[in-house]
Protein backbone atom coordinates (compact mmCIF):
# COMPACT_ATOMS: atom_id res chain seq x y z
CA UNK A 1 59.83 83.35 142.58
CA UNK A 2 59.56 83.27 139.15
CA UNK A 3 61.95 86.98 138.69
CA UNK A 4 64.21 84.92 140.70
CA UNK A 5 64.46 81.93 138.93
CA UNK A 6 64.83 83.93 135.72
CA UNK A 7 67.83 85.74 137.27
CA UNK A 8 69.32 82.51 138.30
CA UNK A 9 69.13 81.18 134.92
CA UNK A 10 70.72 83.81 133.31
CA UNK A 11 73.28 83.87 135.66
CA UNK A 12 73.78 80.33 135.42
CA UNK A 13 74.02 81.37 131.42
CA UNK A 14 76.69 84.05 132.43
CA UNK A 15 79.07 81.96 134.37
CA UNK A 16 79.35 78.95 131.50
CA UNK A 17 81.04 81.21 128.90
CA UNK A 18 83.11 80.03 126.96
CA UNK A 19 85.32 81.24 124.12
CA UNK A 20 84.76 79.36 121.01
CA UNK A 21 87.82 78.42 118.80
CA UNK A 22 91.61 77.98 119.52
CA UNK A 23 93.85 80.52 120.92
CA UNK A 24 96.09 81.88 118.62
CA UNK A 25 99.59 81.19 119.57
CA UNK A 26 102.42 80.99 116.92
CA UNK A 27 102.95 77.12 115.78
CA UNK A 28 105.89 75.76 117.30
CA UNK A 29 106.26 73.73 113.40
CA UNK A 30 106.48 77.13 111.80
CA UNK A 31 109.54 78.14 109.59
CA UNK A 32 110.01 81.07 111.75
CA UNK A 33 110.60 78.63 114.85
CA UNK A 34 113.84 77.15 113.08
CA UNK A 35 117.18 77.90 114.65
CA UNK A 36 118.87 77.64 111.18
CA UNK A 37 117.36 80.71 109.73
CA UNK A 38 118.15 82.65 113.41
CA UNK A 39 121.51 82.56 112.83
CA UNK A 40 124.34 85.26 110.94
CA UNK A 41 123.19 86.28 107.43
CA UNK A 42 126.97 87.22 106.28
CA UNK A 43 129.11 85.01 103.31
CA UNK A 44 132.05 84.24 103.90
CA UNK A 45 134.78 87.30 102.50
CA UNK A 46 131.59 89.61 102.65
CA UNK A 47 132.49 93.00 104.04
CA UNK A 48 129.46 93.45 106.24
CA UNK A 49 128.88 93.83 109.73
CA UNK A 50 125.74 92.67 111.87
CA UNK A 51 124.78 95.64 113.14
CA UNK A 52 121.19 96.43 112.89
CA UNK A 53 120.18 98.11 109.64
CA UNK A 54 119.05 101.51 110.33
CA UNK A 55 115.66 102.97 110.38
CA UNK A 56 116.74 105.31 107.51
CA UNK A 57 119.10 103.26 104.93
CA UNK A 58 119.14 105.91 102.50
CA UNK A 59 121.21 108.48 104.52
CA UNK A 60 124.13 106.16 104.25
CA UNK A 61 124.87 107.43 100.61
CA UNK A 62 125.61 110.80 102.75
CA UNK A 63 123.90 112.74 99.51
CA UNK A 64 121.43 115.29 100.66
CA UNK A 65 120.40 115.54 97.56
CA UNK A 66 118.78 111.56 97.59
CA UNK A 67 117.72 112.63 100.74
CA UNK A 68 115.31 115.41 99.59
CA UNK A 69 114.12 112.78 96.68
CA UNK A 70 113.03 110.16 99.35
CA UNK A 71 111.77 113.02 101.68
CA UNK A 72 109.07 114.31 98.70
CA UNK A 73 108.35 110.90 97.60
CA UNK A 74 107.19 109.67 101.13
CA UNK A 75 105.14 112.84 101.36
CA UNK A 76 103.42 112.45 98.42
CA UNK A 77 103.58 108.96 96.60
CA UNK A 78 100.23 107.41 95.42
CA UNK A 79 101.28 103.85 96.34
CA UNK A 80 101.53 104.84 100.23
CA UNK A 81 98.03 107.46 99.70
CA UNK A 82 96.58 104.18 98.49
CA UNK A 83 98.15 101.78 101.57
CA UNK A 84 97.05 104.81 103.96
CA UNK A 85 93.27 104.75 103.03
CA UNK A 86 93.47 101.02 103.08
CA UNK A 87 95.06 101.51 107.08
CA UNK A 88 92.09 103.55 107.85
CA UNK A 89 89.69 101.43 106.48
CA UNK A 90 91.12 98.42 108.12
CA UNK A 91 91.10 100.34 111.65
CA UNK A 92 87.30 101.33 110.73
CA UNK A 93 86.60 97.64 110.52
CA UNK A 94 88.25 97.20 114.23
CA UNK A 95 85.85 100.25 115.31
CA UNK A 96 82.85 98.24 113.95
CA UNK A 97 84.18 94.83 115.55
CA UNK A 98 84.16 96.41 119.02
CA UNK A 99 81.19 97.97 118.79
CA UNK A 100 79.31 94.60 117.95
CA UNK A 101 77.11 93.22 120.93
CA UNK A 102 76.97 95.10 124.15
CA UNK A 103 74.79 97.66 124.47
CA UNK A 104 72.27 99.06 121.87
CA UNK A 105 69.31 101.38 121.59
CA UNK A 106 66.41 102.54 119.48
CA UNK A 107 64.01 104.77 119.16
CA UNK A 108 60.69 103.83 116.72
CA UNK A 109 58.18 107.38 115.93
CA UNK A 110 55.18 106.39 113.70
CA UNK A 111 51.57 107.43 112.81
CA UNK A 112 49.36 106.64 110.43
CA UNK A 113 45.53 106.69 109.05
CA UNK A 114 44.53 103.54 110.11
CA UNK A 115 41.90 100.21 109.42
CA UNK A 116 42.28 97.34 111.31
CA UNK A 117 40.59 94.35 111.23
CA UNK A 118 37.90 93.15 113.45
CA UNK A 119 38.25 89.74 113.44
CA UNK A 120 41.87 90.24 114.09
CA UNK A 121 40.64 91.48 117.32
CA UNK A 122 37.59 88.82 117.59
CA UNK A 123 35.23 91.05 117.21
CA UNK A 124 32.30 90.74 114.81
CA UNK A 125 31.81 94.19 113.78
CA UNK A 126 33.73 96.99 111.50
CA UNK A 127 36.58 98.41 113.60
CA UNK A 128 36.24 102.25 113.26
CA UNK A 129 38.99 104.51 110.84
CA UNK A 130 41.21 106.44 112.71
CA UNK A 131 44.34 107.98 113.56
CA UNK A 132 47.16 105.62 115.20
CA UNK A 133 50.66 106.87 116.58
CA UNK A 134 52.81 105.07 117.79
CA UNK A 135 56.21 105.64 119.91
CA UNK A 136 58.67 103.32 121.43
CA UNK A 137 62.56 103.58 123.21
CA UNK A 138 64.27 100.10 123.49
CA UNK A 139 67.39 99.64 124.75
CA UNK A 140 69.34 95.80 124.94
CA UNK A 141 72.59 94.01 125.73
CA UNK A 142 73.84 91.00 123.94
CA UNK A 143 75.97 88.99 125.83
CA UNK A 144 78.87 87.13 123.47
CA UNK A 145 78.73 84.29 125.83
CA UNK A 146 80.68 82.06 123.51
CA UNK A 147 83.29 84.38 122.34
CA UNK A 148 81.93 84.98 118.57
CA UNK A 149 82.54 88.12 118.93
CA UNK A 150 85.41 88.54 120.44
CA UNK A 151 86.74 86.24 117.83
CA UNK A 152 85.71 88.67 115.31
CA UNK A 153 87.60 91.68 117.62
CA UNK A 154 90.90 89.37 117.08
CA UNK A 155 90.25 88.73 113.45
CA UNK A 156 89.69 92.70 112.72
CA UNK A 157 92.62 93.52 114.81
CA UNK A 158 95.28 91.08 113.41
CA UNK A 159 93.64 92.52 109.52
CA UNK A 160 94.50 95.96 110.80
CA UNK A 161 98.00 94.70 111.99
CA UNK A 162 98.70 93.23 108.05
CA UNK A 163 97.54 96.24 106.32
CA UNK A 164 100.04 97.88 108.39
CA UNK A 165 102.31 95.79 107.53
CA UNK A 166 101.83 96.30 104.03
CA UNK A 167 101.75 99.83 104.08
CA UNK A 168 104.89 99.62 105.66
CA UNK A 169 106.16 97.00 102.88
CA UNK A 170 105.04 99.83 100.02
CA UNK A 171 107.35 102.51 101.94
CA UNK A 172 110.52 100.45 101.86
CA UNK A 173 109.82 99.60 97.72
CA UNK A 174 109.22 103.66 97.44
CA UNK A 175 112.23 104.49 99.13
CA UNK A 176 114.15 101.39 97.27
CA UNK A 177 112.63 102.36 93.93
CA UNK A 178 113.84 106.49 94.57
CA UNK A 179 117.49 105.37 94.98
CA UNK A 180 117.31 102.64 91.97
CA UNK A 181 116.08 105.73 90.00
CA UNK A 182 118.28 108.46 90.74
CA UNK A 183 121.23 105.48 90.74
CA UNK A 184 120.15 105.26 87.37
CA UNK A 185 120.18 108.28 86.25
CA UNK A 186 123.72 109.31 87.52
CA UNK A 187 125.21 106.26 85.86
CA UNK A 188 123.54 106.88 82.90
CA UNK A 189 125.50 110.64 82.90
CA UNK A 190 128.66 108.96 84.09
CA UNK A 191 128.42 106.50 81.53
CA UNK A 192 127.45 108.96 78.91
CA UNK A 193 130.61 110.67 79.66
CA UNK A 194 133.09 107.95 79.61
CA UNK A 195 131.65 106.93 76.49
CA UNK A 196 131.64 110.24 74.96
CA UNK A 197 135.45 110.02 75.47
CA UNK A 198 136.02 107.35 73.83
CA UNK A 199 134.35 108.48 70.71
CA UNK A 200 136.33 111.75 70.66
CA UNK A 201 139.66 109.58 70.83
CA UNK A 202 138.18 106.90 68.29
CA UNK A 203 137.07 109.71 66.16
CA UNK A 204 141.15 110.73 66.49
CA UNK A 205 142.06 107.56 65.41
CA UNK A 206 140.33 107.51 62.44
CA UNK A 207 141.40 110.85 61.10
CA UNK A 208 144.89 109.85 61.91
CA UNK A 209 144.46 106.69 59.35
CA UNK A 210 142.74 108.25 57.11
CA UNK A 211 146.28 110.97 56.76
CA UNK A 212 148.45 107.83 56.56
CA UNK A 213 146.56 106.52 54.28
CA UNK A 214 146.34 109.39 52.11
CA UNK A 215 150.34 109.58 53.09
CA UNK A 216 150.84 105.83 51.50
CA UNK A 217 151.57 104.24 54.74
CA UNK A 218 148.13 102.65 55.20
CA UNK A 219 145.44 101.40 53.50
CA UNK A 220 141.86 101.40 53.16
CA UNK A 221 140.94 98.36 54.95
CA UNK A 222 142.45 99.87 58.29
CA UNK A 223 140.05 102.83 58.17
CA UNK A 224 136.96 101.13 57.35
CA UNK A 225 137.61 99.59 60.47
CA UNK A 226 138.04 102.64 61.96
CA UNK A 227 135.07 104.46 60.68
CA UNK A 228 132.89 101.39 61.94
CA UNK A 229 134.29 101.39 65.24
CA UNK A 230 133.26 105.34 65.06
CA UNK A 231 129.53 104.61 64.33
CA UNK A 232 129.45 101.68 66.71
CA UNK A 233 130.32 104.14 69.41
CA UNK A 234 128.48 106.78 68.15
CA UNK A 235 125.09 104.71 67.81
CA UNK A 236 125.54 103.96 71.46
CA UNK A 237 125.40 107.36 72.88
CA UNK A 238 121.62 107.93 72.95
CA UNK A 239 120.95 104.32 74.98
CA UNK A 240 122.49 106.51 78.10
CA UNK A 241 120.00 109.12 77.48
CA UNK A 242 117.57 106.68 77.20
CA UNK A 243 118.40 105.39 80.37
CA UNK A 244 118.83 109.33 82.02
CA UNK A 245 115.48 109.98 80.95
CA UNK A 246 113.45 106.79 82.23
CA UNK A 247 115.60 107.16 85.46
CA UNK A 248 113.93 110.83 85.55
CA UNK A 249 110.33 109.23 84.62
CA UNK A 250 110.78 106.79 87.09
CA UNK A 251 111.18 109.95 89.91
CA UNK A 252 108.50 111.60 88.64
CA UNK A 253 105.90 109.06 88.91
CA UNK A 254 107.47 108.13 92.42
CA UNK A 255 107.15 111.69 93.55
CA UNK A 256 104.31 112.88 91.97
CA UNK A 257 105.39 115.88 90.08
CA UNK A 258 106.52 117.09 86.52
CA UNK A 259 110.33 116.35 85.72
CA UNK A 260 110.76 119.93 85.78
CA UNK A 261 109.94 120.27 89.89
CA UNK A 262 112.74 117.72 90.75
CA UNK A 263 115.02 118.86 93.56
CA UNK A 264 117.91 120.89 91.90
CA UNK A 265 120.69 118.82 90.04
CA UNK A 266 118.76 115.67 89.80
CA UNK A 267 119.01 115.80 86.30
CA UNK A 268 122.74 116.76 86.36
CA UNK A 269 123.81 114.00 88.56
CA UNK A 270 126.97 111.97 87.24
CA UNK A 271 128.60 110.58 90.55
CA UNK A 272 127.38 107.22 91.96
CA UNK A 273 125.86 107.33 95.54
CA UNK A 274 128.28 105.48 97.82
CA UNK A 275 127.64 103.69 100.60
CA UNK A 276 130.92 104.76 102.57
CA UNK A 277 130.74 101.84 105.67
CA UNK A 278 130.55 98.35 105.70
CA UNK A 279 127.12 96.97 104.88
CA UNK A 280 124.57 96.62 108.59
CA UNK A 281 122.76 93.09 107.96
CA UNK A 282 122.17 91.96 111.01
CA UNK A 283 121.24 88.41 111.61
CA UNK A 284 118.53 86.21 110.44
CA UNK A 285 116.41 86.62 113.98
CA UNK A 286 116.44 90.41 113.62
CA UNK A 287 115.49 89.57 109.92
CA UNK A 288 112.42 88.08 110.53
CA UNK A 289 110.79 90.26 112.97
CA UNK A 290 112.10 93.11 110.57
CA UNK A 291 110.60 92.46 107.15
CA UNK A 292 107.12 93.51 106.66
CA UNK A 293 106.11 90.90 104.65
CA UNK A 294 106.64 88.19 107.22
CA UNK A 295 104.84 90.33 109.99
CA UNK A 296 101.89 90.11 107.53
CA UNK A 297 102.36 86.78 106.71
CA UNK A 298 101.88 85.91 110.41
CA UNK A 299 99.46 88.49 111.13
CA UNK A 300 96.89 86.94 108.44
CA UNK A 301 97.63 83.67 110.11
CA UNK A 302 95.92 84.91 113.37
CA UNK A 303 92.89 86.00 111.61
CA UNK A 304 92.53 83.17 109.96
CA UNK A 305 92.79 80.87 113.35
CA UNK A 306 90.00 83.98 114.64
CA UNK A 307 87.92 83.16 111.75
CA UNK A 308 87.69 79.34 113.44
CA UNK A 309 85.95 80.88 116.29
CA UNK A 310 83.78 82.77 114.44
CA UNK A 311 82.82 80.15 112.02
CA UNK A 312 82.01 77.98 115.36
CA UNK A 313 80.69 80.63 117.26
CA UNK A 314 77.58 80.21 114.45
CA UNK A 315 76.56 76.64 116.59
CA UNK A 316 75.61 78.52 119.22
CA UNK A 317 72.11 80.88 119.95
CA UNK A 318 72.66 84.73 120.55
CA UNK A 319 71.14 85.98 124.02
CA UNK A 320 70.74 89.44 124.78
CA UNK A 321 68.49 91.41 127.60
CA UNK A 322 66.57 94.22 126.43
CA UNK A 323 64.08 96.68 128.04
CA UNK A 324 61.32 98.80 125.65
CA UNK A 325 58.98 101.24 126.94
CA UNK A 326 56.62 103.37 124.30
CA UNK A 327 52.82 104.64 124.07
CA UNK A 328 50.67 102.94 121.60
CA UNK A 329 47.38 104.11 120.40
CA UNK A 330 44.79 106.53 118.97
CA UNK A 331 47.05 109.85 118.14
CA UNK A 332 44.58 111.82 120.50
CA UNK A 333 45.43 109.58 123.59
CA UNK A 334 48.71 108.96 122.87
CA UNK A 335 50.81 109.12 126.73
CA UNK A 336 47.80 108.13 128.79
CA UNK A 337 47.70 105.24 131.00
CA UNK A 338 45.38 103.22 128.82
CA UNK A 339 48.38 103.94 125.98
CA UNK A 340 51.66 103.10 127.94
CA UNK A 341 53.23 99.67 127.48
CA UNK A 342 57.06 98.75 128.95
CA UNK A 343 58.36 94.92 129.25
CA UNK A 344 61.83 94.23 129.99
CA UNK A 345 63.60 90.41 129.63
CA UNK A 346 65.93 88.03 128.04
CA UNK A 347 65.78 86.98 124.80
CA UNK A 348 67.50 84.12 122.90
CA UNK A 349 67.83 83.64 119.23
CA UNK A 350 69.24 80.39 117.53
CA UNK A 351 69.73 79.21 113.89
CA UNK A 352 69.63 75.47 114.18
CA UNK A 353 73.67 74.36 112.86
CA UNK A 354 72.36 73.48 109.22
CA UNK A 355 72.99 73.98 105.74
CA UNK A 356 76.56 73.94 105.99
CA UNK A 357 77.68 75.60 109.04
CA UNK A 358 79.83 72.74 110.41
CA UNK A 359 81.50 72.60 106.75
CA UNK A 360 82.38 76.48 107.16
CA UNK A 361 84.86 75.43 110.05
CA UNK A 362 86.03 73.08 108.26
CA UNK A 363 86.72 75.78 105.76
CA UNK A 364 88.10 78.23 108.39
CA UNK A 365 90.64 75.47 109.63
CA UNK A 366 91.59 74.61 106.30
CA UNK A 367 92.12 78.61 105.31
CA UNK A 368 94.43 78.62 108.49
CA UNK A 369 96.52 75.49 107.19
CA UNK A 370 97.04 77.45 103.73
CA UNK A 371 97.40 80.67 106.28
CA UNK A 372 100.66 78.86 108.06
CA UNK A 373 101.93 77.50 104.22
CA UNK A 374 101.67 80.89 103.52
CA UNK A 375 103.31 82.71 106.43
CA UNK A 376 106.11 79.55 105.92
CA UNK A 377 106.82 80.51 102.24
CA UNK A 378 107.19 84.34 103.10
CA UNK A 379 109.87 83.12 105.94
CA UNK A 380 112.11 80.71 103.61
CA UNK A 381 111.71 83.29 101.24
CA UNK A 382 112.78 86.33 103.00
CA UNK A 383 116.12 84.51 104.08
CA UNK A 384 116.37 83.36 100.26
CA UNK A 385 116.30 86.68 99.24
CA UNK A 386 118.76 88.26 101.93
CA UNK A 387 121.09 85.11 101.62
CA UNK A 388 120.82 85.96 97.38
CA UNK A 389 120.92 89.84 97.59
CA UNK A 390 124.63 88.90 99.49
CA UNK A 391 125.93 86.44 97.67
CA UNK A 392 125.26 88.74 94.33
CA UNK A 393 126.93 91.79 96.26
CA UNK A 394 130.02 90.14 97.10
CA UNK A 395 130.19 88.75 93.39
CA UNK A 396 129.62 92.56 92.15
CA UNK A 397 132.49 93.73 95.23
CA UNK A 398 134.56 91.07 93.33
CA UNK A 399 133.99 91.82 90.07
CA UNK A 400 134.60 95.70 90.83
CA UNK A 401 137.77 94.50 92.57
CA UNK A 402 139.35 92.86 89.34
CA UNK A 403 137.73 95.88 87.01
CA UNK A 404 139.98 98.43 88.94
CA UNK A 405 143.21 96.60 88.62
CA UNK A 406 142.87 96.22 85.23
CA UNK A 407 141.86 100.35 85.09
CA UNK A 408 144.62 100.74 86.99
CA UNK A 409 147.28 98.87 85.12
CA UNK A 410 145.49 100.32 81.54
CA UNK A 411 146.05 104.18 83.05
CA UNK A 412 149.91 103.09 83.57
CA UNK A 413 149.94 101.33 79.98
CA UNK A 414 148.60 104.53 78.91
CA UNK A 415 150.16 106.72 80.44
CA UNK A 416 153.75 104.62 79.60
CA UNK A 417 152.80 105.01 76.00
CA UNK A 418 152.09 108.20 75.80
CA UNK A 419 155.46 109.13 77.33
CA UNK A 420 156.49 107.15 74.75
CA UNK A 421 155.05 108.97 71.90
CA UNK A 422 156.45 112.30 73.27
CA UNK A 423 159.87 110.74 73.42
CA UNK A 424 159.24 109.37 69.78
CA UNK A 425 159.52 105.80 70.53
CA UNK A 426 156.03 105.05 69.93
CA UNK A 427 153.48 106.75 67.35
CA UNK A 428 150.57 108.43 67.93
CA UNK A 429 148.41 106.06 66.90
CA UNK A 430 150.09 103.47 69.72
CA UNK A 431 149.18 106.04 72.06
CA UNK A 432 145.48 106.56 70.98
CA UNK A 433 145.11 102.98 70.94
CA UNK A 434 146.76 102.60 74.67
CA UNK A 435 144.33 105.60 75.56
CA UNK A 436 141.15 104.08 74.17
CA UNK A 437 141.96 100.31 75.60
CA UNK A 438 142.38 102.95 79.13
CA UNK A 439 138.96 104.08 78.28
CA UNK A 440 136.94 101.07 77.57
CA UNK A 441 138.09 99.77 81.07
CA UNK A 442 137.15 103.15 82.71
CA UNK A 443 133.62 102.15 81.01
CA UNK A 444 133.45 98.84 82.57
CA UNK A 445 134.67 99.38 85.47
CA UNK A 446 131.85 102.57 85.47
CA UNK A 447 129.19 99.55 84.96
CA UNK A 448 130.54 97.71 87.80
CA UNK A 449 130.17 100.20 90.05
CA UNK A 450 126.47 101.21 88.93
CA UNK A 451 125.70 97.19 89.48
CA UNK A 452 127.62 97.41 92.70
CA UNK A 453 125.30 100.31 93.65
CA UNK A 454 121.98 98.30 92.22
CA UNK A 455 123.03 95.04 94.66
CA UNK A 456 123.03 97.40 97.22
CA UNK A 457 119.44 98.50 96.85
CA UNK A 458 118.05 95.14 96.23
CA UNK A 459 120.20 94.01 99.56
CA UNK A 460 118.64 96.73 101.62
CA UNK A 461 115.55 96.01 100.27
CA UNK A 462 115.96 92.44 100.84
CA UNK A 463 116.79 93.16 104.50
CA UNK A 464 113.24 95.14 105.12
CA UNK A 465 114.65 98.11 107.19
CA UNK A 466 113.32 101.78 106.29
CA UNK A 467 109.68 101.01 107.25
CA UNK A 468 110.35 102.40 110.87
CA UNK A 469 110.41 106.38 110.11
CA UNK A 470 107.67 108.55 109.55
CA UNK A 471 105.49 106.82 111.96
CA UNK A 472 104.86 105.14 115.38
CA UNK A 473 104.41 101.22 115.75
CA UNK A 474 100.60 100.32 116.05
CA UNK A 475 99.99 98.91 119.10
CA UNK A 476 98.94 95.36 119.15
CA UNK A 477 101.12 94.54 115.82
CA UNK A 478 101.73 90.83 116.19
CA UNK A 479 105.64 89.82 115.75
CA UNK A 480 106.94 86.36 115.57
């Protein structure tokens, strides 16, 4: 009767559970929920298209060259050796979540020389020295009749699903940061060039009034002038190296090796990677369940509404049902019958819900507000930075626009003068003048392009595609 009545209790015990805590569900008041930010990303006059952005952004440029950079870099950056041992680490703590409750087992070996006491015992006399030894096998299962721990399963899990998400935000900066650096390095060489130019025709000009001047038909003024000009341009040729060589720092940090084991003709590069369609974007829907950030925005949101059911889950007393069966005694008679001992039964443990444990919900529901601010802010700002990374790239199309008209009208000046001089209508120095005014535009119109290129990355980046390749979705990764 009484076996049965135990069984019947814990069954009873068995058939309330519960799970402790709200349900995670996204909040229908999130950011993410608004229809506004769902819809196209495009300005108006932008030449884009809403295609989906592709898994691999970089091959766009068409430059297998960039391509081997990115390649090497994903293969061996520190940033994403750093974001994988954090993955694994976060998937170890899922491992130890699961394993939590259920079954367990033991096994306790012991002996020792050993005194008891008598009176321990009730007895009035000495008890004799002697050898003791003692071995026991337990086995128990803990029964998470109030969800605690599966709470804690769901709070490991959605961790595991942000780090992912961050390890996948660090691989679209790498790749973003390999193209900003080689970009900069083949402006930089471009640049160089242009500018080198236009000091070899300046440094015409000036020899040209320095002889009319020494002819009588100028005077000193004009080529102090024309010396300074000379220096100004001359004292500007090692910024571009400057900038050649950081670009080249900047790849070797990224990949990991010397400057010296960059892929052939890094160094060397002078043309601008081109991006020879119309920009993918998308729309604002595909944006959000794209961008790393915001899946681990929302995926830190569901562990924080698990850690409400695991702060509550502390009310409530643990209750397992173990078994233990040993031999217990002199060394000597150790697996007789007079030795042997075995129970089996339920057991129930319960810290009485003081010293703070109803404020720790409190805490936990409070964390989960900040957790929704959070995952709110990382929404409004994703679409800030998309609907900023456009507007700037149309502004840089438009400014790149106006530079080549005026490059192309100062070739035709130029190339109207010079025709001129050769016909002896116009002097030499008209010519180098119309030739240098030629150049300078060449020069901005150069730095147009390399910002053109720049508003590219950062728009790319902005739209958080490139995190796709290398690797297969987790399963389980939350998306709003």
């Amino acid at each position: 009767m009484n076996r049965a009545l135990m069984v019947a209790g814990l069954g009873a015990l068995l058939s309330a559970c519960q799970v402790v805590g709200p349900d995670y569900r996204l909040p229908g008041e999130a950011a993410v929920q608004r229809h506004d930010l769902q819809g196209e990303l495009a300005v108006d006059g932008k030449p884009v298209v809403s295609a989906p952005v592709p898994a691999d952004w970089w091959r766009l440029y068409q430059d297998p060259r960039l391509n081997e950079l990115v390649r090497q870099a994903l293969a061996s950056n520190t940033d994403l050796r750093v974001a994988a041992a954090n993955l694994s680490r976060a998937r170890a703590r899922v491992d130890e979540a699961e394993a939590a409750g259920g079954w367990s087992g033991g096994v306790k070996m012991g002996a020792q020389r050993l005194q008891e006491s008598g009176e321990a015992f009730l007895l009035p006399e000495k008890v004799p020295v002697d050898n003791i030894g003692e071995i026991a096998i337990s086995a128990s299962y803990q029964f998470d009749l109030f969800g605690k721990l599966q709470r804690g399963i769901e709070a490991a899990k959605a961790g595991a699903d942000a780090t992912q998400a961050a390890a996948d935000t660090a691989r679209i900066t790498l790749v973003a940061d390999v193209v900003r650096a080689y970009t900069q390095v083949c402006a930089a060489n471009e640049e160089r060039e242009i500018a080198q130019h236009s000091l070899d025709l300046q440094d015409q000009s000036t020899r040209l009034t320095q002889r009319l001047r020494d002819a009588g038909r100028g005077d000193e003024t004009q080529v102090t002038r024309s010396q300074t000009q000379l220096k100004s341009l001359r004292a500007d040729l090692p910024r571009y190296e400057a900038a050649r060589q950081a670009g080249l720092f900047r790849l070797s940090m990224l990949l990991a090796r010397p400057v010296a084991q960059l892929p052939a003709g890094t160094a060397g590069c002078a043309e601008l990677p081109k991006v020879a369609q119309l920009m993918p974007v998308g729309d604002g829907a595909a944006l959000l369940k794209r961008r790393p950030d915001v899946r681990q925005a929302e995926r830190q949101l569901a562990a924080a509404t698990a850690g409400i059911g695991i702060a509550t889950g502390e009310l409530y007393p643990d209750i397992s049902f173990g078994a233990t069966i040993g031999t217990v005694g002199l060394l000597d008679d150790l697996g007789k019958p007079s030795t042997n001992r075995w129970g089996f039964g339920p057991s129930l443990s319960w810290n009485v819900p003081t010293n703070g444990a109803r404020a720790r919900i409190h805490e936990a529901e409070a964390s989960t507000q900040g957790a929704l601010a959070h995952f709110d802010g990382v929404v409004l700002n994703a679409v800030r930075e998309t609907q900023t990374g456009l507007a700037q790239y149309s502004a840089q199309l438009q400014r790149r626009e106006a530079l080549a008209d005026a490059e192309q009208s100062a070739r035709q000046a130029a190339e109207q003068t010079h025709r001129f001089y050769q016909a002896g209508r116009a002097s030499f120095l008209a010519d180098l003048q119309a030739t240098r005014t030629y150049t300078d535009v060449r020069a901005q119109l150069a730095s147009a392009n390399t910002q053109v290129a720049l508003s590219q990355i950062d728009l790319f980046l902005a739209l958080g595609g490139g995190w796709e390749s290398g690797r297969t979705q987790a399963s389980g990764t939350g998306k709003p």
